[in-house]
Protein backbone atom coordinates (compact mmCIF):
# COMPACT_ATOMS: atom_id res chain seq x y z
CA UNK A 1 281.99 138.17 76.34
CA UNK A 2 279.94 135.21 77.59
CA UNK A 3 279.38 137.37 81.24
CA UNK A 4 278.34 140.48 79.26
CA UNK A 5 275.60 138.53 77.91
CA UNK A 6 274.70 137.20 80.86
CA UNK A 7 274.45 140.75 82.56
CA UNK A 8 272.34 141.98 79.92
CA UNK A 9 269.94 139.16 79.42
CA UNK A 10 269.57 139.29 83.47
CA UNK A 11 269.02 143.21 82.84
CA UNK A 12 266.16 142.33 80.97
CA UNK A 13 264.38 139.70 83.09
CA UNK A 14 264.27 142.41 85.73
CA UNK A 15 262.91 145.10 83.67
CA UNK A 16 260.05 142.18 82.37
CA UNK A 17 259.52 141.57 85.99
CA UNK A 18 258.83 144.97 87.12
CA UNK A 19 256.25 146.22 84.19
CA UNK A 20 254.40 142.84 85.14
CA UNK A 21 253.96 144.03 88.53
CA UNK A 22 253.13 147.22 87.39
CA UNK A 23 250.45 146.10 85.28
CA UNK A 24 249.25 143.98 88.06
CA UNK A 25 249.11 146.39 90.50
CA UNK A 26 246.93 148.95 88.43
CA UNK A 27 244.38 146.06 88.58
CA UNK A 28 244.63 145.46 91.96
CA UNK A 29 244.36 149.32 92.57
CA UNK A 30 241.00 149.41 90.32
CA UNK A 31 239.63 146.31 92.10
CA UNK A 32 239.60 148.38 95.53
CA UNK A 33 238.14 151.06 93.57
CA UNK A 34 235.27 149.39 92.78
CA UNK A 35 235.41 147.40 95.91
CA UNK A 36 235.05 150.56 97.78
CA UNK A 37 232.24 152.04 95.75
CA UNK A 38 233.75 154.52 93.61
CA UNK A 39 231.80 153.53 90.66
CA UNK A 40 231.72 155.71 87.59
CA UNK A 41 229.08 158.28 87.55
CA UNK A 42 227.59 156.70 84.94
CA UNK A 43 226.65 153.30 85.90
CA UNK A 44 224.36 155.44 89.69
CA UNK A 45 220.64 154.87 89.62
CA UNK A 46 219.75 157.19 86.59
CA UNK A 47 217.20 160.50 87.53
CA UNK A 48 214.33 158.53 88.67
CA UNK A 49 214.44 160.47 92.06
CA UNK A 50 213.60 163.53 90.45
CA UNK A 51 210.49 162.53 88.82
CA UNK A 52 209.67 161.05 91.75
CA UNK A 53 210.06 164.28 93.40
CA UNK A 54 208.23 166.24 90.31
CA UNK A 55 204.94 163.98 91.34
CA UNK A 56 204.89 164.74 94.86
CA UNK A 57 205.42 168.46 94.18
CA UNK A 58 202.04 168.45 92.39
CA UNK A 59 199.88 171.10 93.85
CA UNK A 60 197.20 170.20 95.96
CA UNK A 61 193.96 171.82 96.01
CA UNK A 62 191.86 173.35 98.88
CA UNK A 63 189.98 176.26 100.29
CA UNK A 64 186.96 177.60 97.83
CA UNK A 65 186.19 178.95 94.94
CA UNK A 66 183.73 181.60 93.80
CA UNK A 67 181.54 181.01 90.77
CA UNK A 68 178.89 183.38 88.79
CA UNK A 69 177.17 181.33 86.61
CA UNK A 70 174.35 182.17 83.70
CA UNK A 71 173.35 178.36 84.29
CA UNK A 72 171.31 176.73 82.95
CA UNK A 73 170.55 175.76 87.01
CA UNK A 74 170.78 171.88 86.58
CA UNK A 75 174.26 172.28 84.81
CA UNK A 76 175.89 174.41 86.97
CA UNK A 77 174.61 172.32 89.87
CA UNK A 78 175.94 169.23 88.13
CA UNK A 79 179.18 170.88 87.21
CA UNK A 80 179.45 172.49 91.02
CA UNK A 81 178.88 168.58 92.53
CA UNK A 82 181.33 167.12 89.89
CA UNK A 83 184.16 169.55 90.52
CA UNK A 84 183.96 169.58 94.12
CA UNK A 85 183.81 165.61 94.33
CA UNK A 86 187.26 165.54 92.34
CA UNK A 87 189.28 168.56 93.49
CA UNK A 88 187.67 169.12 97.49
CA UNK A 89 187.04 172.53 96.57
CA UNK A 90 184.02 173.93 97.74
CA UNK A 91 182.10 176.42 94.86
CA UNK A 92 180.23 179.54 96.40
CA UNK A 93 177.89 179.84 93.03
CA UNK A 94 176.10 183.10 92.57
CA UNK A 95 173.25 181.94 89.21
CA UNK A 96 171.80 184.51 87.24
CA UNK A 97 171.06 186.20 83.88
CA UNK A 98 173.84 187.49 81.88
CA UNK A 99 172.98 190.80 82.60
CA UNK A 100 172.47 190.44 86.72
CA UNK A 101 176.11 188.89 86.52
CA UNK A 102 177.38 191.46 84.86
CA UNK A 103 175.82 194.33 87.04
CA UNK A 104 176.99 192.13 89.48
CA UNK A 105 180.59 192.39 88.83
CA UNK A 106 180.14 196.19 88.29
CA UNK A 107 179.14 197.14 91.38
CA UNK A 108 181.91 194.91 93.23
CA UNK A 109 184.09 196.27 91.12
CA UNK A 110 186.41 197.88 94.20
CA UNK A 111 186.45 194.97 95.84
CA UNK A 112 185.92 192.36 93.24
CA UNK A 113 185.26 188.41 94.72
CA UNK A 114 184.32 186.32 91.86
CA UNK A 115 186.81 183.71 90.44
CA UNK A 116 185.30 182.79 87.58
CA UNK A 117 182.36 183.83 85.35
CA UNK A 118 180.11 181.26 83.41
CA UNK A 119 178.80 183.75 80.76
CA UNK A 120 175.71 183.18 78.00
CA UNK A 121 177.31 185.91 75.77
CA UNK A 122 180.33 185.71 73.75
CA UNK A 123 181.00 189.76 73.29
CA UNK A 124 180.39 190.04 77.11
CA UNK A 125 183.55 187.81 77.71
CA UNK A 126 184.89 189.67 74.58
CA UNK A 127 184.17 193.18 76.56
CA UNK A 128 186.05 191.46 79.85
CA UNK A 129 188.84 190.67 78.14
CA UNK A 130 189.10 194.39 76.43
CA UNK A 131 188.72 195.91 80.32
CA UNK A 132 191.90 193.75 81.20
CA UNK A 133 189.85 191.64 83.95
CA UNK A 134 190.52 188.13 81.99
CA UNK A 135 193.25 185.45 83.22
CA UNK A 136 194.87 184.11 80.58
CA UNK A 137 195.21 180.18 80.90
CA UNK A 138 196.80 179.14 77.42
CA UNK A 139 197.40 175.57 78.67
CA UNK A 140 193.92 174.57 79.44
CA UNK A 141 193.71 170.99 79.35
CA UNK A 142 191.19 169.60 76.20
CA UNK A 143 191.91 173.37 74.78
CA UNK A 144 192.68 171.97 71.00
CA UNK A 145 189.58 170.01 70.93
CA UNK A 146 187.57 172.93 71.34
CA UNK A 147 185.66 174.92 68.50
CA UNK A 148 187.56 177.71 67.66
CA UNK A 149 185.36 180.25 67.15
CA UNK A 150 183.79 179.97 70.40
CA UNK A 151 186.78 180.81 72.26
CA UNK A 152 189.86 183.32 72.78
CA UNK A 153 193.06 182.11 71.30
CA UNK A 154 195.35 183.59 74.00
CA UNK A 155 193.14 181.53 76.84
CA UNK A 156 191.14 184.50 78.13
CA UNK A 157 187.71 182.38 77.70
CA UNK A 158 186.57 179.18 76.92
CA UNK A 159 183.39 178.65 74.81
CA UNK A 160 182.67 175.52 76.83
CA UNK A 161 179.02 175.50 75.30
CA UNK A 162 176.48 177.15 73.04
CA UNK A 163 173.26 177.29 72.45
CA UNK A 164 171.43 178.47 69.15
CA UNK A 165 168.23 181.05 68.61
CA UNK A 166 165.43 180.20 66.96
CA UNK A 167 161.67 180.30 66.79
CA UNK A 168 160.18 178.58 69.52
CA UNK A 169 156.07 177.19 69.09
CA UNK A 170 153.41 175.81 71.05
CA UNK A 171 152.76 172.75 68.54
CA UNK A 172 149.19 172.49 69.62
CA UNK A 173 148.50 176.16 68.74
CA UNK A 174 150.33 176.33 65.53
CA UNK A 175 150.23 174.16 62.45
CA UNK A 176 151.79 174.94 59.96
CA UNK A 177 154.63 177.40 62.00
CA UNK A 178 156.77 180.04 60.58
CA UNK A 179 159.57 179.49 58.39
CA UNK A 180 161.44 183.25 58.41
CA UNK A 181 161.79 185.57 60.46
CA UNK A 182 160.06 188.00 58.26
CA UNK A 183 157.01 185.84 58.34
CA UNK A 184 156.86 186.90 61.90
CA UNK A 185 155.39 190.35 60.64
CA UNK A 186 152.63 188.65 59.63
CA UNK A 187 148.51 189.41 60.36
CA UNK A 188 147.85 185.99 61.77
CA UNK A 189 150.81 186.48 64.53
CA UNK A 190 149.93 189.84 65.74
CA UNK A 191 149.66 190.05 69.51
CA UNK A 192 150.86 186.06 69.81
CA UNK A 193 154.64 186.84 70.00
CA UNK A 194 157.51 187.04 73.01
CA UNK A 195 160.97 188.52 72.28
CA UNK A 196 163.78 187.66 75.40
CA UNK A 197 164.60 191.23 76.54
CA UNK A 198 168.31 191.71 75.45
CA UNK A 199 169.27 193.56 78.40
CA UNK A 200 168.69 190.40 80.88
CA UNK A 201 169.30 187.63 77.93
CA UNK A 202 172.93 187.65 76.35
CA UNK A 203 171.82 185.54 74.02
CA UNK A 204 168.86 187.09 72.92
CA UNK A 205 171.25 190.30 72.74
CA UNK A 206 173.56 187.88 70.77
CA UNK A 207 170.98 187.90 68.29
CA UNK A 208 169.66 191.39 67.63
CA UNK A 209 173.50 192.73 67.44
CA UNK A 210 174.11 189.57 65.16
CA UNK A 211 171.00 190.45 62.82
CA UNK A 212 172.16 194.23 62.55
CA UNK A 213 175.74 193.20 62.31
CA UNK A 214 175.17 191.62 58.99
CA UNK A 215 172.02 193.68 58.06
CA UNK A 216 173.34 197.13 59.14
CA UNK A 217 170.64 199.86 59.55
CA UNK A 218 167.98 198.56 57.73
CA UNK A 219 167.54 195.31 60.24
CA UNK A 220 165.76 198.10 62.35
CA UNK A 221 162.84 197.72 59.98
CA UNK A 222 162.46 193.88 60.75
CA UNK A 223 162.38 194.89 64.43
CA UNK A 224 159.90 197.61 64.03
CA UNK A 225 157.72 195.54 62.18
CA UNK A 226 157.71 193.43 65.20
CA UNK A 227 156.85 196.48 67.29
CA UNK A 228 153.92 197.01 64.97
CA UNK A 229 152.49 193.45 65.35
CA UNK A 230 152.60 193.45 69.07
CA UNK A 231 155.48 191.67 69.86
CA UNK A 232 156.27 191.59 73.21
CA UNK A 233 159.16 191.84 75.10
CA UNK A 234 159.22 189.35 78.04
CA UNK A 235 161.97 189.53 80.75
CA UNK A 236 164.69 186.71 79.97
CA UNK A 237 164.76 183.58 78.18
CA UNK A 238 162.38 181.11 80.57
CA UNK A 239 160.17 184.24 81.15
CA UNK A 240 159.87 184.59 77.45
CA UNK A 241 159.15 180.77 76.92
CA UNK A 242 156.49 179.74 79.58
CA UNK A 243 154.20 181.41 78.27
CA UNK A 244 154.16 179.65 74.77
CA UNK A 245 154.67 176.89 76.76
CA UNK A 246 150.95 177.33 78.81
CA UNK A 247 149.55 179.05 75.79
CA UNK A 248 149.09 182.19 76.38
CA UNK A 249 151.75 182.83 73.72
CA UNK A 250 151.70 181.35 70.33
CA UNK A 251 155.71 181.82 69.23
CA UNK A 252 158.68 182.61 71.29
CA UNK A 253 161.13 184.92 68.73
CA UNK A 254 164.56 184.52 69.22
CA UNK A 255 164.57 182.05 71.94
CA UNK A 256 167.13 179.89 73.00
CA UNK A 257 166.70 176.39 71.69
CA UNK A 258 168.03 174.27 74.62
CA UNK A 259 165.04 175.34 76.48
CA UNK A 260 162.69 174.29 74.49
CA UNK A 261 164.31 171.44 73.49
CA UNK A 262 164.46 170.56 77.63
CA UNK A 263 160.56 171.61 77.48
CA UNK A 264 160.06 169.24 74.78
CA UNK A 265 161.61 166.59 76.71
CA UNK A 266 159.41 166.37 79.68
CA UNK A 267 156.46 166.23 77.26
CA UNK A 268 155.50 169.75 76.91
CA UNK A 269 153.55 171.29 73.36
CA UNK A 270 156.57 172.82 71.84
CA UNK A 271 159.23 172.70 69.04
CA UNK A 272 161.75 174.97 67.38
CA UNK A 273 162.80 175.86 63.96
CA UNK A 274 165.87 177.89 62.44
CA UNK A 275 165.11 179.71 59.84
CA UNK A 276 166.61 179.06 56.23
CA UNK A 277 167.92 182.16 56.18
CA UNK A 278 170.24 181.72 59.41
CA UNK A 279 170.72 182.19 62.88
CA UNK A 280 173.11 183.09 65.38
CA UNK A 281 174.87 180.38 67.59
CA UNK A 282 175.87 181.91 71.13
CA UNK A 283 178.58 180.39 72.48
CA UNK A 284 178.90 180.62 76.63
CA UNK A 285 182.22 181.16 77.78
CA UNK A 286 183.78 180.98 81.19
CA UNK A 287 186.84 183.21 82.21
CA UNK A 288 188.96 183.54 85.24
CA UNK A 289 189.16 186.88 86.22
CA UNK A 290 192.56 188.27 87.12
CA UNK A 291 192.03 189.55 90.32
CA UNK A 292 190.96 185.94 91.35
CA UNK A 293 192.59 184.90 94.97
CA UNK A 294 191.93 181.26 94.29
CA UNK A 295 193.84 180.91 90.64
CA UNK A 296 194.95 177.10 91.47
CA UNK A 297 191.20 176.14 92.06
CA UNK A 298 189.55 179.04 88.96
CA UNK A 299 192.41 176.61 86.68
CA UNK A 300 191.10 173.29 87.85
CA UNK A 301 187.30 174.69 87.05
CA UNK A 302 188.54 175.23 83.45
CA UNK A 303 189.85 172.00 83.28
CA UNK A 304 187.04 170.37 84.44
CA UNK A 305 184.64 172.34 82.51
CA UNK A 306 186.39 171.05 79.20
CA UNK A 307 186.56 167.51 80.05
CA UNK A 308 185.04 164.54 78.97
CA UNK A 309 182.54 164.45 81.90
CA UNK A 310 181.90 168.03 82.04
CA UNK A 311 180.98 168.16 78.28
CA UNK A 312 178.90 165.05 78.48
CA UNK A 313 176.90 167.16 81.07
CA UNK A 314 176.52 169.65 78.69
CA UNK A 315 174.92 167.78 75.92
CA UNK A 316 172.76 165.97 78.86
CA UNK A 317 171.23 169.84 78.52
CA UNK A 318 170.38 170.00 75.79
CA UNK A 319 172.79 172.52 74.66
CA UNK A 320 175.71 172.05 72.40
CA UNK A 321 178.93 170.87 73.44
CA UNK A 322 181.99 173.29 73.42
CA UNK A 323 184.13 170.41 71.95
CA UNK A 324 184.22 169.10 68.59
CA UNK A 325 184.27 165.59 69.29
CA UNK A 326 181.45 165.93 72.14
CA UNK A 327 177.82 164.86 69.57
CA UNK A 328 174.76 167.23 70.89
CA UNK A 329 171.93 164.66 72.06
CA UNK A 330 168.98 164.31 70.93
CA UNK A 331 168.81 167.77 69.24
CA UNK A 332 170.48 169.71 65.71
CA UNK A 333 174.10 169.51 66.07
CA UNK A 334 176.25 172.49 65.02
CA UNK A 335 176.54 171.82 61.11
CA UNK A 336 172.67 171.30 61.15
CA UNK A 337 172.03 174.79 62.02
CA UNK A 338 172.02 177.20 59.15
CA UNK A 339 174.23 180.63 60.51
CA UNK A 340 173.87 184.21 60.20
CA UNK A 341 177.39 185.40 58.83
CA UNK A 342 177.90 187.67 62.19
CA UNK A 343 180.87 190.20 63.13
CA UNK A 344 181.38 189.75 67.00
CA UNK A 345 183.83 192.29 66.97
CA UNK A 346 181.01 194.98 65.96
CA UNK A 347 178.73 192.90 68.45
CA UNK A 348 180.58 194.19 71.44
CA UNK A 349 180.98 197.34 70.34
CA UNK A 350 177.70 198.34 69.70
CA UNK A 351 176.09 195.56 72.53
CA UNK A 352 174.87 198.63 74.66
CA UNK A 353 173.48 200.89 72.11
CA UNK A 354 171.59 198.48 70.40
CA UNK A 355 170.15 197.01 74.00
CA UNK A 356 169.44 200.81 74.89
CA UNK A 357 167.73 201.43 71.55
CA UNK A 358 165.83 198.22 71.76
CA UNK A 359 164.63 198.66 75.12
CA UNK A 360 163.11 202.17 74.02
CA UNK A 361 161.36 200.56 70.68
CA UNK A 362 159.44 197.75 73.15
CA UNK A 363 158.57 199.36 76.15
């Protein structure tokens, strides 16, 4: 009995003895593990690498880019200076009037070059976009701080300014100046007025097609009127002005303020006024065009045409900023203007006719 329990209690020492080696080999077997770098997964560098990677895969920019600007000239040249000391690209700019741009484009049309247009006409980037010539560009950077209005909401242009119309004076040969645009009609104005031709101006086009848009038909009569008191037409906007500005010309109708307001900067004898009853603000949109060959670079224009420095440019001009939280200088600001309530939509639609019929009435 005794050597039974002897057998079995040895039994059992044995079996104690071999689990506790066991056990005490698994942990030698993990030590080597680890010992020989066969760490979980988990505890590797986490994905640093790859963002590392993401930032050197950041495009680089180079080569040119082709510009067609409606100016003003010392913007564009600022913008062109600014763009190309922060990206390298070099800008081949082509200024002009809305209207030479847009011939422009029309006869290149089989072999189109231009990258990106700098328009002074909101329905003429409205028309570009109906011809399917637009690049849309959604993800503009500073997009959301823009002013709605002014621009396409599927990215096809950017109203990166504006300027509004109004009626410009020569302060030394008018008093007490107009305060409608009826009053314009008047006996003591007849033979002292310019009107921007709308076929060069888009802005001055801006403004006819607004008036009629809102006035149908009968805002023919105002412009007959006009006609009848020896209005003028004058070539484009500066062509319009200088004379007002020398005083040869009494009133400027329809002009675009930012000129004058430059004009009234370097000490010249003029001043503007919008009239109670409203005016139309014309934004000026840029677009990249779709058959662009330099998309990276017509991108990084966008960009820098909506940011901080860009925009500060702009209200350096005199004109008023595309953004919302960019203050005009020295000039109305957007909610100081009174507006015409306009329909752009019939504005480029009927852009041509009225600029045909117009053209007829002041030759």
């Amino acid at each position: 009995m005794k050597m039974r329990t002897g057998l079995k209690n040895g039994a059992l020492l044995l079996l104690t003895a071999m689990v506790g080696f066991g056990v005490a080999g698994c942990g030698t077997s993990q030590q080597t593990a680890a010992t020989n770098g066969a760490a979980p997964k988990a505890e590797q560098p986490a994905q640093q690498p790859a963002k590392n990677e993401e930032k050197k895969e950041e495009k680089k920019l180079s080569g040119k880019l082709v510009v067609y600007s409606a100016g003003p000239k010392e913007l564009a040249e600022s913008i062109q200076k600014g763009y190309e000391a922060k990206t390298g690209v070099k800008i081949e700019m082509f200024q002009g009037t809305n209207g030479k741009i847009l011939s422009r484009m029309e006869a290149e049309k089989a072999n189109p070059v231009v990258d990106v247009v700098v328009l002074a006409s909101l329905p003429s980037a409205q028309g570009l976009k109906k011809s399917g010539l637009t690049l849309e560009y959604k993800e503009a950077k500073n997009v959301d701080k823009l002013i709605p209005e002014w621009s396409d909401k599927e990215g096809n242009f950017f109203g990166y300014s504006a300027s509004a119309l109004g009626i410009g004076y020569n302060t030394k040969l008018v008093k007490t100046p107009p305060k409608e645009w009826t009053d314009l009609t008047k006996e003591e104005w007849k033979g002292k007025i310019n009107i921007p031709d709308p076929a060069l101006s888009g802005s001055a086009l801006d403004f006819v097609t607004g008036y009629l848009s809102m006035k149908g038909d009968s805002g023919w009569d105002l412009l007959d009127q006009y006609k009848k008191n020896g209005v003028a037409m004058a070539g484009a906007n500066q062509e319009a002005l200088d004379p007002v500005i020398t005083g040869s010309k009494s009133i400027v109708a329809a002009g675009v303020d930012y000129m004058t307001y430059q004009a009234k900067a370097k000490g010249e004898p003029v001043d503007m006024i919008y009239p109670a009853s409203g005016t139309v603000i014309s934004p000026r949109p840029a677009a990249i065009i779709k058959s662009s060959k330099n998309v990276d670079n017509a991108k990084a224009f966008i960009d820098y045409l909506l940011s901080d420095e860009a925009q500060k440019m702009v209200a350096e001009t005199y004109l008023l900023p595309g953004r919302k939280d960019v203050p005009a200088k020295d000039r109305p600001g957007v909610e100081q203007i009174p507006q015409m309530k306009v329909d752009w939509n019939w504005m480029d639609t009927n852009g041509e006719a009225v600029t045909k019929k117009f053209t007829q009435l002041f030759k």
